[in-house]
Protein backbone atom coordinates (compact mmCIF):
# COMPACT_ATOMS: atom_id res chain seq x y z
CA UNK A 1 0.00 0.00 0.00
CA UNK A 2 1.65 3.30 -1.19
CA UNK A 3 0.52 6.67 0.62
CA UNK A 4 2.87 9.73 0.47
CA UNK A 5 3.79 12.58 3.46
CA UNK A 6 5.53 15.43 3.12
CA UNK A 7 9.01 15.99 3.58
CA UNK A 8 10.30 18.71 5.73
CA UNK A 9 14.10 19.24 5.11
CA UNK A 10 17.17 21.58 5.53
CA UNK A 11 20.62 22.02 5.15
CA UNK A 12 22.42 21.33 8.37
CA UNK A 13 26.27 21.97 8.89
CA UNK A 14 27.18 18.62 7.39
CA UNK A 15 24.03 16.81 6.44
CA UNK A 16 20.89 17.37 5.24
CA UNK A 17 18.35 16.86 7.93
CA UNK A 18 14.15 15.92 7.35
CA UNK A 19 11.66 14.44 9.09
CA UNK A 20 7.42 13.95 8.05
CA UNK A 21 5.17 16.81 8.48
CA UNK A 22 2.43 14.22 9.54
CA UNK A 23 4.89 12.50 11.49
CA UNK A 24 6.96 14.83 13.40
CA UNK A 25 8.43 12.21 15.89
CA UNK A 26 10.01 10.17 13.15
CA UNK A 27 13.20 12.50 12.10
CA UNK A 28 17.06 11.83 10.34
CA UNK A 29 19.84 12.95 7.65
CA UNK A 30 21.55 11.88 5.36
CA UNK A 31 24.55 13.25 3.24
CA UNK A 32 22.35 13.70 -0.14
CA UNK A 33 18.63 14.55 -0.30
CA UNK A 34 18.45 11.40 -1.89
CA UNK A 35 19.62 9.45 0.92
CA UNK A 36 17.31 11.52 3.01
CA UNK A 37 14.31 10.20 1.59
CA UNK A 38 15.31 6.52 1.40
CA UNK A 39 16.22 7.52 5.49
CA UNK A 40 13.06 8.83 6.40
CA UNK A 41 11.29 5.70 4.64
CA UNK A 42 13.30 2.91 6.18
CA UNK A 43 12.82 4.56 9.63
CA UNK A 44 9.14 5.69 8.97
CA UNK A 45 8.92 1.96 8.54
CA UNK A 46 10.87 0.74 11.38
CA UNK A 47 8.67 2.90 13.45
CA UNK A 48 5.50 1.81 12.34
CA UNK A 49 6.66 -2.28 11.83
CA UNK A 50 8.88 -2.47 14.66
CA UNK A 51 6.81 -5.06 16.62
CA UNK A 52 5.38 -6.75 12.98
CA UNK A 53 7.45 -10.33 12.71
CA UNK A 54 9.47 -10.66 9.25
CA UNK A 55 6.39 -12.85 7.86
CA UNK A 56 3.86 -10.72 8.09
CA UNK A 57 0.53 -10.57 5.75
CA UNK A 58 -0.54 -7.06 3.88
CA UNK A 59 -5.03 -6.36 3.33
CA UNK A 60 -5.75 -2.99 2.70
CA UNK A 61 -9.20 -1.86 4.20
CA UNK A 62 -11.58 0.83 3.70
CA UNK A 63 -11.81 3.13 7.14
């Protein structure tokens, strides 16, 4: 299931830092904006599937 958020990022000293508008607890860097992205999306989903076993089953459902 694909759904997007938006990206807040800047320019730090050394890296570029971001973390979700929708999610503001769920922050990094990385050394390209690039890398930032693929970042924020590996921890967006160690946040949200940190207690999901490696087998796990996908259903998307109408709320």
């Amino acid at each position: 299931m694909d759904s997007n958020m938006t990206m807040v990022y800047w320019k730090g000293e050394k890296f570029w830092l971001g973390k979700f508008k929708e999610r503001p607890d769920i922050m990094t860097q990385g050394d390209t904006l690039e890398e930032l992205e693929e970042n924020l999306r590996d921890a967006y989903r160690m946040m949200v599937l940190e207690d999901v076993p490696e087998e796990y089953h996908e259903r998307a459902i109408s709320i």
